[in-house]
N, C-alpha and C. Protein backbone atom coordinates (compact mmCIF):
# COMPACT_ATOMS: atom_id res chain seq x y z
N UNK A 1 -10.20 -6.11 -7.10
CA UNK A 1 -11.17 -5.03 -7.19
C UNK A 1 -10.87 -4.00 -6.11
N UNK A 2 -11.16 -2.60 -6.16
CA UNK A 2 -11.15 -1.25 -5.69
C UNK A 2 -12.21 -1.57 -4.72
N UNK A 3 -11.90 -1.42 -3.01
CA UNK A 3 -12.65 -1.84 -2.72
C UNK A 3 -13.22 -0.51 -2.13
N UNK A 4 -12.44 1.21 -2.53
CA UNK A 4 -13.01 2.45 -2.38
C UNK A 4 -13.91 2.17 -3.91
N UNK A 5 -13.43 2.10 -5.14
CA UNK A 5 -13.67 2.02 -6.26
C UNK A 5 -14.64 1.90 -6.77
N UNK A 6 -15.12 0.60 -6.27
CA UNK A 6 -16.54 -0.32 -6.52
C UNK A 6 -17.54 0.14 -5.78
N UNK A 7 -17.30 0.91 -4.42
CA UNK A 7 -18.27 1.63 -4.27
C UNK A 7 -19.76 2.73 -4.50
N UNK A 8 -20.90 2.46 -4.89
CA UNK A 8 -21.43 3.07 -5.32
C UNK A 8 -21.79 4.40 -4.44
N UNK A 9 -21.66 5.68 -5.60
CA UNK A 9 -22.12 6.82 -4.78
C UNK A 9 -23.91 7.04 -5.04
N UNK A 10 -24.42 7.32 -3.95
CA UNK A 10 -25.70 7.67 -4.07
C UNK A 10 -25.58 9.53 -4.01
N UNK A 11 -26.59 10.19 -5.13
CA UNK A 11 -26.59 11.29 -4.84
C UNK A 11 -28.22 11.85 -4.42
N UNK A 12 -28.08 12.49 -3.36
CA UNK A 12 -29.17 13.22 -2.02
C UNK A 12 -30.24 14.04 -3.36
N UNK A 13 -31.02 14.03 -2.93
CA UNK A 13 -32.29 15.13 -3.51
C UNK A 13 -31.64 16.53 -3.59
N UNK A 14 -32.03 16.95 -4.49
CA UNK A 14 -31.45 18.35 -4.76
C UNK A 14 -29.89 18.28 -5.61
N UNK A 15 -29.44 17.29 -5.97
CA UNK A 15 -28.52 17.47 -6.39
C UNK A 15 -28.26 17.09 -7.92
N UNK A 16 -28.02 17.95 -8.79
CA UNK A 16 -27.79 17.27 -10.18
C UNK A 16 -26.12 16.76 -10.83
N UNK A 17 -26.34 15.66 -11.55
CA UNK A 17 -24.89 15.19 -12.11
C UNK A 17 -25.19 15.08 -13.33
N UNK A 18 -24.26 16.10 -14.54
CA UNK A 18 -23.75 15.61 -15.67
C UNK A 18 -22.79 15.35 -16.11
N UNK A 19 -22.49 14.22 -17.01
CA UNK A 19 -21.13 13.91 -17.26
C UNK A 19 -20.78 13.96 -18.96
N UNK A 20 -20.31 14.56 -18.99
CA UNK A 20 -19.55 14.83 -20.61
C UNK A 20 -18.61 15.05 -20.87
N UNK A 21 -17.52 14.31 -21.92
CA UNK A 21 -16.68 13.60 -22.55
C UNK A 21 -15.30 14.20 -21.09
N UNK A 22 -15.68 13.13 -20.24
CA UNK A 22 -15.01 13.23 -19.14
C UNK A 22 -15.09 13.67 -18.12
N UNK A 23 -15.88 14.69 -18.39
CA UNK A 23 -15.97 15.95 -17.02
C UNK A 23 -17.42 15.57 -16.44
N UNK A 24 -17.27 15.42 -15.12
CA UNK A 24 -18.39 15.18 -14.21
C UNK A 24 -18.51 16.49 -13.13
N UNK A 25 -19.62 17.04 -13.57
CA UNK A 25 -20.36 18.50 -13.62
C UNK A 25 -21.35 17.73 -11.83
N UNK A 26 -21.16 18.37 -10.60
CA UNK A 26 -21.95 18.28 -9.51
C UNK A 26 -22.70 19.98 -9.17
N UNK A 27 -24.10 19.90 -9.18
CA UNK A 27 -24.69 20.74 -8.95
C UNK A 27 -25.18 20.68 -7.53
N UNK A 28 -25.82 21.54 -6.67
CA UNK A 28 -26.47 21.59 -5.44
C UNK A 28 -26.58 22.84 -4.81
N UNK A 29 -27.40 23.01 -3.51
CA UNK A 29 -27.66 24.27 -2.74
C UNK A 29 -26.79 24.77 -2.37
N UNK A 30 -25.30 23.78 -2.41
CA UNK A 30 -23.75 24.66 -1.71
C UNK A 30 -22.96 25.61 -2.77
N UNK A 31 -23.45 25.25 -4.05
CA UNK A 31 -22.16 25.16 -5.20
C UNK A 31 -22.49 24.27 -6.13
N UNK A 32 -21.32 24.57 -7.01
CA UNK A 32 -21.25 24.06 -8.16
C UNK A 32 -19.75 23.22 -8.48
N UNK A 33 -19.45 22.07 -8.75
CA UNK A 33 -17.83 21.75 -8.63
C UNK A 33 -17.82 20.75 -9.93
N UNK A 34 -16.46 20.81 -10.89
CA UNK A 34 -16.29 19.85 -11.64
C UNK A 34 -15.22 19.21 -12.03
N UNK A 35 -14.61 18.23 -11.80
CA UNK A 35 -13.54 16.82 -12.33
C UNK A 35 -13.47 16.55 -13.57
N UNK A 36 -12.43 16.34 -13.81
CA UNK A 36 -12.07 15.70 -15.19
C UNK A 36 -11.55 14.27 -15.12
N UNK A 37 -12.14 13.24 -15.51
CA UNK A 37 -11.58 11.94 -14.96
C UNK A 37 -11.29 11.07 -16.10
N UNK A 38 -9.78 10.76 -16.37
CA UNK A 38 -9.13 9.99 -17.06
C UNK A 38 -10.10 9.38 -17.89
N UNK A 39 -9.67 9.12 -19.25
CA UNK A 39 -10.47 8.85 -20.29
C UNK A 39 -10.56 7.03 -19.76
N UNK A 40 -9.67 6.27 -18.92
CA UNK A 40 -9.57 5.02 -18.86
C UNK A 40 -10.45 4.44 -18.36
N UNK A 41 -11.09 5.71 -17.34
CA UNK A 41 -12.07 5.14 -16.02
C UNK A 41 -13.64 5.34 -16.63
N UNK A 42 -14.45 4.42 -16.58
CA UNK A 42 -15.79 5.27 -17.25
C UNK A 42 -16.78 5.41 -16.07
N UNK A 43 -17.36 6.33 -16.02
CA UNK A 43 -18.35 6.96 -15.18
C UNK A 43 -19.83 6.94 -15.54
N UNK A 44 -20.79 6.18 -14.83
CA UNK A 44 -22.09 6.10 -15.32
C UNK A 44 -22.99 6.66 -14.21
N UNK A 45 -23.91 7.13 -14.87
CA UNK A 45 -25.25 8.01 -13.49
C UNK A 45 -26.26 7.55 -13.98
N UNK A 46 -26.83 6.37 -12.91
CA UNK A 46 -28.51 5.89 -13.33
C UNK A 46 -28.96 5.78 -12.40
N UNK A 47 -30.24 6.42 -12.17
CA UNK A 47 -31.42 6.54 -10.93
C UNK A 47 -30.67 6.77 -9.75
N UNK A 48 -30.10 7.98 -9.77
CA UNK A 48 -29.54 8.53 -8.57
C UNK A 48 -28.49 8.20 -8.26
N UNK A 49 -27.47 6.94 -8.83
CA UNK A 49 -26.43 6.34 -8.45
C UNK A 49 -25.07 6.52 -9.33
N UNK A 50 -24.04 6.86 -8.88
CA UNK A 50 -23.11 7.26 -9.73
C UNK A 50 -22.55 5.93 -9.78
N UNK A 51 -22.07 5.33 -10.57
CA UNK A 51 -21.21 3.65 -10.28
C UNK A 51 -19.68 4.53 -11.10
N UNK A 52 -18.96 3.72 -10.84
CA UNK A 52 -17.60 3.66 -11.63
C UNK A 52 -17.06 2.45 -12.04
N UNK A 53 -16.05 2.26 -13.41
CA UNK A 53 -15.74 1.37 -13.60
C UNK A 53 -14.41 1.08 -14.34
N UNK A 54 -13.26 0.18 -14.14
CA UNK A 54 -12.02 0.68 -15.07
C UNK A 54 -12.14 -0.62 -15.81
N UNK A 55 -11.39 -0.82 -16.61
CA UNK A 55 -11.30 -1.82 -17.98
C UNK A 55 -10.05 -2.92 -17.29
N UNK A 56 -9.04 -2.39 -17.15
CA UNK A 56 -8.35 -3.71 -16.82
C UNK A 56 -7.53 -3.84 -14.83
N UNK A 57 -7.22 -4.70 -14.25
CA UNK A 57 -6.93 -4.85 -13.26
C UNK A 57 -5.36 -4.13 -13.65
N UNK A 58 -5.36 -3.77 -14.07
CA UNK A 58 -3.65 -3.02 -13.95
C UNK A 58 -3.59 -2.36 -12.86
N UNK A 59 -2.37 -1.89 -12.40
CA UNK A 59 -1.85 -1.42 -10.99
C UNK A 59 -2.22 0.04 -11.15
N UNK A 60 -1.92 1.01 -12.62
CA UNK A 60 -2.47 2.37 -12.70
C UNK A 60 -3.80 2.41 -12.35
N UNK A 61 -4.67 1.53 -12.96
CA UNK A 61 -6.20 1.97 -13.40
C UNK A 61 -6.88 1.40 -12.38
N UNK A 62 -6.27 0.42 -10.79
CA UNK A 62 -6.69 0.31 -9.84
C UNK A 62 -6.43 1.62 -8.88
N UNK A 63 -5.51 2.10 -9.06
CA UNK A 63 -4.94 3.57 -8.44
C UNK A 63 -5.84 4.41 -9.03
N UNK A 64 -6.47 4.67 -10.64
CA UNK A 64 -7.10 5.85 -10.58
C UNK A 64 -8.70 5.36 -9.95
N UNK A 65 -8.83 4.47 -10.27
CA UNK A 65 -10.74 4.12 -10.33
C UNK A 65 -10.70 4.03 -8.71
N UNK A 66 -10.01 4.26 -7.41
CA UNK A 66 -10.43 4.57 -6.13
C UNK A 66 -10.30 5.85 -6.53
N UNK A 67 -9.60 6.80 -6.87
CA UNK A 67 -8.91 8.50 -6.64
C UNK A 67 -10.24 9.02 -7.58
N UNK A 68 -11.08 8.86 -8.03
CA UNK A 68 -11.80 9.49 -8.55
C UNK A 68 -12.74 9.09 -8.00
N UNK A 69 -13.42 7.66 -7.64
CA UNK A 69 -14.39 7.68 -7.22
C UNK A 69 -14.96 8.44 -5.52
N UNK A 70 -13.43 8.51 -5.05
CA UNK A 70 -13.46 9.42 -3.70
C UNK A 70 -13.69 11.14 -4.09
N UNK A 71 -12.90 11.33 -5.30
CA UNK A 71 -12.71 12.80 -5.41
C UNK A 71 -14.35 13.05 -5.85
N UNK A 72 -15.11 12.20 -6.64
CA UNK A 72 -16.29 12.54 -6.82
C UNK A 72 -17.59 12.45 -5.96
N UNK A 73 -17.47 11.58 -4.99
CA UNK A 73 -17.83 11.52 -3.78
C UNK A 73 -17.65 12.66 -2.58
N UNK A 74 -16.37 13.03 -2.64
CA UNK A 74 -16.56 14.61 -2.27
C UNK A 74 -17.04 15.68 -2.65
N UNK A 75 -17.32 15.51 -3.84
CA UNK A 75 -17.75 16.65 -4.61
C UNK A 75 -19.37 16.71 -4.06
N UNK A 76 -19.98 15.13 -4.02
CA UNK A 76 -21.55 14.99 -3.94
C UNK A 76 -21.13 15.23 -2.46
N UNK A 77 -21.05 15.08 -1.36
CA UNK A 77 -21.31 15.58 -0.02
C UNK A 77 -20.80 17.04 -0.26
N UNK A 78 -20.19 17.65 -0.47
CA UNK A 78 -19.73 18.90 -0.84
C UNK A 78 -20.92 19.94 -1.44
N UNK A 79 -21.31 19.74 -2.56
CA UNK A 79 -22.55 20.54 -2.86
C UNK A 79 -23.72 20.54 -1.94
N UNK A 80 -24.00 18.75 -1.53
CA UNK A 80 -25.50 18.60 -1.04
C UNK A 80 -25.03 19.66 0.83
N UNK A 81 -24.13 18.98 1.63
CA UNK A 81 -23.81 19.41 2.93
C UNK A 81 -23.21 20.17 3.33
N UNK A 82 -21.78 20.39 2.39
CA UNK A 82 -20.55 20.90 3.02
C UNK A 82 -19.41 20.87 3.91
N UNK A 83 -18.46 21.53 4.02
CA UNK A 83 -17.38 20.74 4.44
C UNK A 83 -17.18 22.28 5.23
N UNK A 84 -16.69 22.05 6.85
CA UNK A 84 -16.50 22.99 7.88
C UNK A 84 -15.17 22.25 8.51
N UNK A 85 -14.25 23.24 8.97
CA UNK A 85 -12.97 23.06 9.45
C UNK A 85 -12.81 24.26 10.29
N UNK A 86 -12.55 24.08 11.75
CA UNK A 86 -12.29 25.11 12.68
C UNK A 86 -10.92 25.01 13.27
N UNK A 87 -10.56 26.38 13.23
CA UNK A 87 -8.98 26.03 13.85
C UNK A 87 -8.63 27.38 14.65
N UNK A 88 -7.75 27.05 15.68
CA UNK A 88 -7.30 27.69 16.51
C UNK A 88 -6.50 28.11 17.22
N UNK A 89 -6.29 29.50 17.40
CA UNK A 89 -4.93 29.92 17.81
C UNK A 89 -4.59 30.11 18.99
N UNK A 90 -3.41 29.00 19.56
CA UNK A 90 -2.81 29.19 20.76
C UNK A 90 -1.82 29.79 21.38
N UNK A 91 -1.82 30.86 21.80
CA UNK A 91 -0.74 31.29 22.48
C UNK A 91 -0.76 32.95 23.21
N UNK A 92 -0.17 33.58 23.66
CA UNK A 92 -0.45 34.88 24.31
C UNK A 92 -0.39 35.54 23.31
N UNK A 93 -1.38 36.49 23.01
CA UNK A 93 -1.14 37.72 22.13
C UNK A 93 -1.21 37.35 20.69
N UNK A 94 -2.09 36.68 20.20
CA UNK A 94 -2.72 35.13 19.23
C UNK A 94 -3.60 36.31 18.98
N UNK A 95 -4.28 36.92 17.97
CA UNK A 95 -5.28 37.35 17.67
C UNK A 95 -5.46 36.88 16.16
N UNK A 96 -6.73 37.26 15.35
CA UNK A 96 -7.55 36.92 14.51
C UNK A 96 -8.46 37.85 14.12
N UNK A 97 -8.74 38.49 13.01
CA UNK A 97 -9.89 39.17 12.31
C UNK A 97 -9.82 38.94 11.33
N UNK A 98 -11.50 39.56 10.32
CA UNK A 98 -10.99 39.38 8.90
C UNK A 98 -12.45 40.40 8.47
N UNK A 99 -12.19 41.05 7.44
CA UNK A 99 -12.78 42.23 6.92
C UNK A 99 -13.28 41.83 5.57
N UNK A 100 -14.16 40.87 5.48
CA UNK A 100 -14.92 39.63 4.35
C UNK A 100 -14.04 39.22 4.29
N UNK A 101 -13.09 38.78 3.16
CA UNK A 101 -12.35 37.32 2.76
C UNK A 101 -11.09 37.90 3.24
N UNK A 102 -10.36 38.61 3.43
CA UNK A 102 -9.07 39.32 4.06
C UNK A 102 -9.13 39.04 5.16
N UNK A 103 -8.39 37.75 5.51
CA UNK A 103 -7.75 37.31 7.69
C UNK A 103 -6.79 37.97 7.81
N UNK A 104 -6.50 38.74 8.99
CA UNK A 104 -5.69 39.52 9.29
C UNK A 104 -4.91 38.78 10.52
N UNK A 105 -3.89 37.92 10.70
CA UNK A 105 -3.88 36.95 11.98
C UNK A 105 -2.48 38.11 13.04
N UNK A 106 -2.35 37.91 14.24
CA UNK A 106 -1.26 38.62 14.68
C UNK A 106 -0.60 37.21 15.38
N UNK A 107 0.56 36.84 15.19
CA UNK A 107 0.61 35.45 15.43
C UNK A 107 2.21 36.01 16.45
N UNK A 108 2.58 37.10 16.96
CA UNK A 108 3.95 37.32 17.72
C UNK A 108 4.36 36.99 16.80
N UNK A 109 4.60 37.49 15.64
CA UNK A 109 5.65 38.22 14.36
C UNK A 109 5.68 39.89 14.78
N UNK A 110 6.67 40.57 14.33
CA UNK A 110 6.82 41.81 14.21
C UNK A 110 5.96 42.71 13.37
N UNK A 111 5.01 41.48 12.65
CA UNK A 111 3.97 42.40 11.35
C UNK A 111 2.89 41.48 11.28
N UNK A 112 1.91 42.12 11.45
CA UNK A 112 0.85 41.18 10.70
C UNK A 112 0.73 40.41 9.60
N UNK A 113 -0.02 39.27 9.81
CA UNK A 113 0.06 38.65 8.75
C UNK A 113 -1.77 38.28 7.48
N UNK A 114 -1.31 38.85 6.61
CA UNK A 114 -2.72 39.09 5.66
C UNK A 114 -2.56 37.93 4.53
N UNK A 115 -4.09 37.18 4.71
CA UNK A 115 -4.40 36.23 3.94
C UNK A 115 -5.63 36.79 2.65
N UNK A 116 -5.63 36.69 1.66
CA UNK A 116 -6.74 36.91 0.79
C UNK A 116 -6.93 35.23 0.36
N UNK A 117 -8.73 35.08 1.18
CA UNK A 117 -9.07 33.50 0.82
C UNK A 117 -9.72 33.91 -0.67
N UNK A 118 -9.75 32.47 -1.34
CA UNK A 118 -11.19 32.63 -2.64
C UNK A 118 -12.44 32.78 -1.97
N UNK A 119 -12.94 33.68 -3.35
CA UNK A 119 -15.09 33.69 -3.08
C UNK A 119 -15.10 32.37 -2.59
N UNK A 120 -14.92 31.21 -2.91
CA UNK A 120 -15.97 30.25 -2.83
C UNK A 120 -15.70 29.36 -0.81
N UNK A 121 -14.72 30.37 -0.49
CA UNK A 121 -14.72 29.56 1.11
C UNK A 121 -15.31 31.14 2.02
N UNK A 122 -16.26 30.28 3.02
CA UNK A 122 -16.88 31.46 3.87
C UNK A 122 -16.51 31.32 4.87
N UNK A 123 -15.65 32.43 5.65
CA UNK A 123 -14.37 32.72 7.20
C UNK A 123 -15.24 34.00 7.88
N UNK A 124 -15.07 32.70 9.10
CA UNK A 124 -15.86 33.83 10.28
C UNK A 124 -14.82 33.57 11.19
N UNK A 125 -14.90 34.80 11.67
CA UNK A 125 -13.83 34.89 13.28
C UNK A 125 -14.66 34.83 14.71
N UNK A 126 -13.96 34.06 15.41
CA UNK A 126 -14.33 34.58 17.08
C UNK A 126 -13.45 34.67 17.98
N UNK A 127 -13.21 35.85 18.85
CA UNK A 127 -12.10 35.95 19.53
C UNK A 127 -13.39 36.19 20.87
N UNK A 128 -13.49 35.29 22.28
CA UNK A 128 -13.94 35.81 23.55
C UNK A 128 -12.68 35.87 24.48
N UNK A 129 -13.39 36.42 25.20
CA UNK A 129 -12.56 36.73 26.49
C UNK A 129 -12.23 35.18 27.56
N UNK A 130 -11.12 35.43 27.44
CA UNK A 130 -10.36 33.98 28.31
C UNK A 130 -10.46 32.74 27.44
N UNK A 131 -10.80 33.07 25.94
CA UNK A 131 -10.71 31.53 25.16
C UNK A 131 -9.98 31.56 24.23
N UNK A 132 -9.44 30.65 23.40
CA UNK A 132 -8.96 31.05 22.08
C UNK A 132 -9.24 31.18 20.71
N UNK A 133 -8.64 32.27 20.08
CA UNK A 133 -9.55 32.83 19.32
C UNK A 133 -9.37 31.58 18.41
N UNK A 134 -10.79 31.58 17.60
CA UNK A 134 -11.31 30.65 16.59
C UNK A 134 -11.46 31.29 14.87
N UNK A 135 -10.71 30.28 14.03
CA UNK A 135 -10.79 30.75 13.04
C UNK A 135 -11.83 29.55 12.09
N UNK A 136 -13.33 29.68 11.88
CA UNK A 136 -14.06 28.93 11.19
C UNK A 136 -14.07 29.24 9.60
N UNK A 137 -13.76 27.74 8.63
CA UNK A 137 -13.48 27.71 7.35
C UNK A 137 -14.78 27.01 7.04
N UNK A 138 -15.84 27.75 6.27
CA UNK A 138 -16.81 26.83 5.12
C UNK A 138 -16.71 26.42 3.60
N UNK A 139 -16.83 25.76 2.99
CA UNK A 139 -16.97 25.59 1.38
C UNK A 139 -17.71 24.30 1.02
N UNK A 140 -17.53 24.39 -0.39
CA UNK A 140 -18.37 23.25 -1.09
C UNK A 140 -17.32 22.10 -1.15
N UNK A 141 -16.13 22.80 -1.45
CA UNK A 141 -15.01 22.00 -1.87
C UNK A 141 -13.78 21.63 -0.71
N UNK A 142 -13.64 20.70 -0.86
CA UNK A 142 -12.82 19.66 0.17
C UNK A 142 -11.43 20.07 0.40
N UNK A 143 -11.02 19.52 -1.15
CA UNK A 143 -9.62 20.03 -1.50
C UNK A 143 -9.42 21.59 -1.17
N UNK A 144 -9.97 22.42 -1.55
CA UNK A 144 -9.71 23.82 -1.64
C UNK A 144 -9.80 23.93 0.37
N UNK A 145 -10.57 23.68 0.91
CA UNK A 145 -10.41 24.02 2.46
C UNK A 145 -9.39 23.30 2.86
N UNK A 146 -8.84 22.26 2.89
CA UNK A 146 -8.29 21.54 3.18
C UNK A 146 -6.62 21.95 2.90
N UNK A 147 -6.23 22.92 1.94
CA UNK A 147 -5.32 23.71 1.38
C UNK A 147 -5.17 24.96 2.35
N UNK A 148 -5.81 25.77 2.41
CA UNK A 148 -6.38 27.08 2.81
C UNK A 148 -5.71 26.83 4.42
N UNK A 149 -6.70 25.52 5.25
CA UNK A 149 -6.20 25.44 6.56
C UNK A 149 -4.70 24.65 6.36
N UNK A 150 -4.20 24.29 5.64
CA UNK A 150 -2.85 24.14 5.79
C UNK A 150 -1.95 24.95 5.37
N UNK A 151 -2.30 26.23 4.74
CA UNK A 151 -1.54 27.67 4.79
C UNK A 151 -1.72 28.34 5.98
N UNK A 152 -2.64 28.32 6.41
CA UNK A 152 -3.06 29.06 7.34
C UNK A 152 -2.21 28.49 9.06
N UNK A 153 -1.70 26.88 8.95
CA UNK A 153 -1.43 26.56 9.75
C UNK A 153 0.20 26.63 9.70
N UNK A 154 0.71 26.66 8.72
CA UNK A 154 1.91 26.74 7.88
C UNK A 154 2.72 28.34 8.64
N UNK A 155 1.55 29.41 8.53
CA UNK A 155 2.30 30.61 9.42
C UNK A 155 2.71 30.30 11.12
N UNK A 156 2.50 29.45 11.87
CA UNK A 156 3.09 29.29 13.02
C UNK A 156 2.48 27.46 13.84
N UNK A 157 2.95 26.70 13.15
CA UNK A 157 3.04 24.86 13.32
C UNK A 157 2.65 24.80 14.86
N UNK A 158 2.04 24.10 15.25
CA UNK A 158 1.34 23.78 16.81
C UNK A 158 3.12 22.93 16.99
N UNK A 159 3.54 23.77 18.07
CA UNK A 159 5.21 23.02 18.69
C UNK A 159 4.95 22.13 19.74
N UNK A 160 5.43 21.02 20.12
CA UNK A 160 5.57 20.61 21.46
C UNK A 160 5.78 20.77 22.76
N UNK A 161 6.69 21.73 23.14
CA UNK A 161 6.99 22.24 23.94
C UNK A 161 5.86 22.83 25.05
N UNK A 162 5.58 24.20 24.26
CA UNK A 162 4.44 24.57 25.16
C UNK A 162 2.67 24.48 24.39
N UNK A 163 3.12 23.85 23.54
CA UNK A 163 1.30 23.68 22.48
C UNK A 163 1.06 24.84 22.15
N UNK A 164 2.11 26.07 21.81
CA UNK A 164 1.69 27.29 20.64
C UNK A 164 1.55 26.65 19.14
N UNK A 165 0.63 28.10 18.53
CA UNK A 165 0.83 27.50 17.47
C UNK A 165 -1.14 27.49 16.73
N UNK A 166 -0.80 27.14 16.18
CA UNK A 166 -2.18 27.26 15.42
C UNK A 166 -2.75 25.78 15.01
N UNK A 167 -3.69 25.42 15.53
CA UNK A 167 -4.26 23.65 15.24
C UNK A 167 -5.90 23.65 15.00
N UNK A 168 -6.19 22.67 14.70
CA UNK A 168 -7.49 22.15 14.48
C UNK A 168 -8.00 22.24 16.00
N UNK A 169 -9.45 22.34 16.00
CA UNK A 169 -10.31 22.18 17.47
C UNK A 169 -10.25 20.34 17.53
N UNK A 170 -10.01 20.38 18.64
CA UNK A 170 -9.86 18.92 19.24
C UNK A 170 -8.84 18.38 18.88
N UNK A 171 -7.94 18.64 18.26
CA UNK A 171 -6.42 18.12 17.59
C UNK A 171 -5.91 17.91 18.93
N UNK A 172 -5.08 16.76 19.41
CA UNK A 172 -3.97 16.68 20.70
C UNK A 172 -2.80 16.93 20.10
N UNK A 173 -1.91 17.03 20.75
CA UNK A 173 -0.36 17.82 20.27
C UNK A 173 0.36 16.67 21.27
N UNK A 174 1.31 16.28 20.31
CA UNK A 174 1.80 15.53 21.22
C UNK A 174 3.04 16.53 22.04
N UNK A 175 2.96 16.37 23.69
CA UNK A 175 4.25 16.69 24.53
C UNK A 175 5.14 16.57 24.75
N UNK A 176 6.37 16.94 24.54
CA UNK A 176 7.40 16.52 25.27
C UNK A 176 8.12 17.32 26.51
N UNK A 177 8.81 17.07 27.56
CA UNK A 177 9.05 17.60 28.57
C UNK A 177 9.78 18.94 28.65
N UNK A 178 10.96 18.22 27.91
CA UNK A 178 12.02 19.55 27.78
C UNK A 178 13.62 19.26 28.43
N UNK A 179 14.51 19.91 28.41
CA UNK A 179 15.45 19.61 28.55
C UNK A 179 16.15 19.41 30.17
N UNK A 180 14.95 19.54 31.07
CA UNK A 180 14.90 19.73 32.85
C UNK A 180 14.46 18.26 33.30
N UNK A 181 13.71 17.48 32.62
CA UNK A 181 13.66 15.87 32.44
C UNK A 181 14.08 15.03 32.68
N UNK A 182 15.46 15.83 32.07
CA UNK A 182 16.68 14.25 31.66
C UNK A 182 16.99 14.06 32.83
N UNK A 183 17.38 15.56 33.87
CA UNK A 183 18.41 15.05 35.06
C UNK A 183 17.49 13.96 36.10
């Protein structure tokens, strides 16, 4: 047995689930999000509880009946709470804005660099004096932020050397010395 699988999801007040001929429809105060889940796996919603269930112990249908019951489980914290990811840019001359969904980052390239996010993620900037500037990601959806900050981190990788680079808040980087060490 799936021991993500067998897990039952409870869904919070305020939140509605319908499921039809596959597709499991999550409503709530964040959004709206919907899955399509393999005809193999069946999906039931009674008195607030989503259960899941697959038909045979096969090695596929133990692989899908965890991957859906997580992906739908994100979906229910996703509508009811939301999902926040902050990240931040290290290095001299590191800046950050954005003019609604258009981030404008200056990352020490020769050109700026322009992101157009989707409607459904909300980006606020903060740049203070003597800190580093902060780039905050909101949405309903997991997957979709979770994408977004790995493009976003993709324009300049947190390096070892001196910890430039663009990372998550509280992320450690691992160090290495450098080539003055060895002797």
């Amino acid at each position: 047995m799936s021991r993500i699988g067998k897990l039952p999801i409870h869904v919070p007040a305020g939140v509605t689930v319908t499921i039809k001929d596959n597709v499991v429809t999550v409503k709530g105060p964040k959004g709206e999000l919907m899955q399509t889940v393999n005809p193999d796996i069946h999906v039931a919603y009674e008195d607030g509880v989503i259960t899941l269930t697959r038909p045979t112990d096969d090695k596929n249908h133990r692989a899908l009946h965890g991957l859906y019951r997580a992906l739908i489980h994100n979906m229910v914290v996703g509508v009811s709470e939301g999902y926040k990811k902050e990240l931040e840019l290290v290095g001299v001359g590191y800046r950050v804005s954005n003019t609604g969904q258009l981030l404008d980052l200056s990352l020490g390239y020769t050109h700026n660099i322009y992101l157009q996010l989707p409607k459904e993620v909300k980006v606020e900037t903060k740049s203070e004096r003597n800190k580093n500037p902060l780039i905050i990601l909101e949405s309903a959806d997991k997957q979709l932020i979770g994408q977004i900050c790995a493009k976003i981190r993709s324009f300049r990788m947190p390096e070892p050397y001196k910890g430039k680079g663009i990372k998550f808040v509280g992320e450690e980087i691992r160090r290495k010395s450098g080539k003055s060490a060895g002797k």
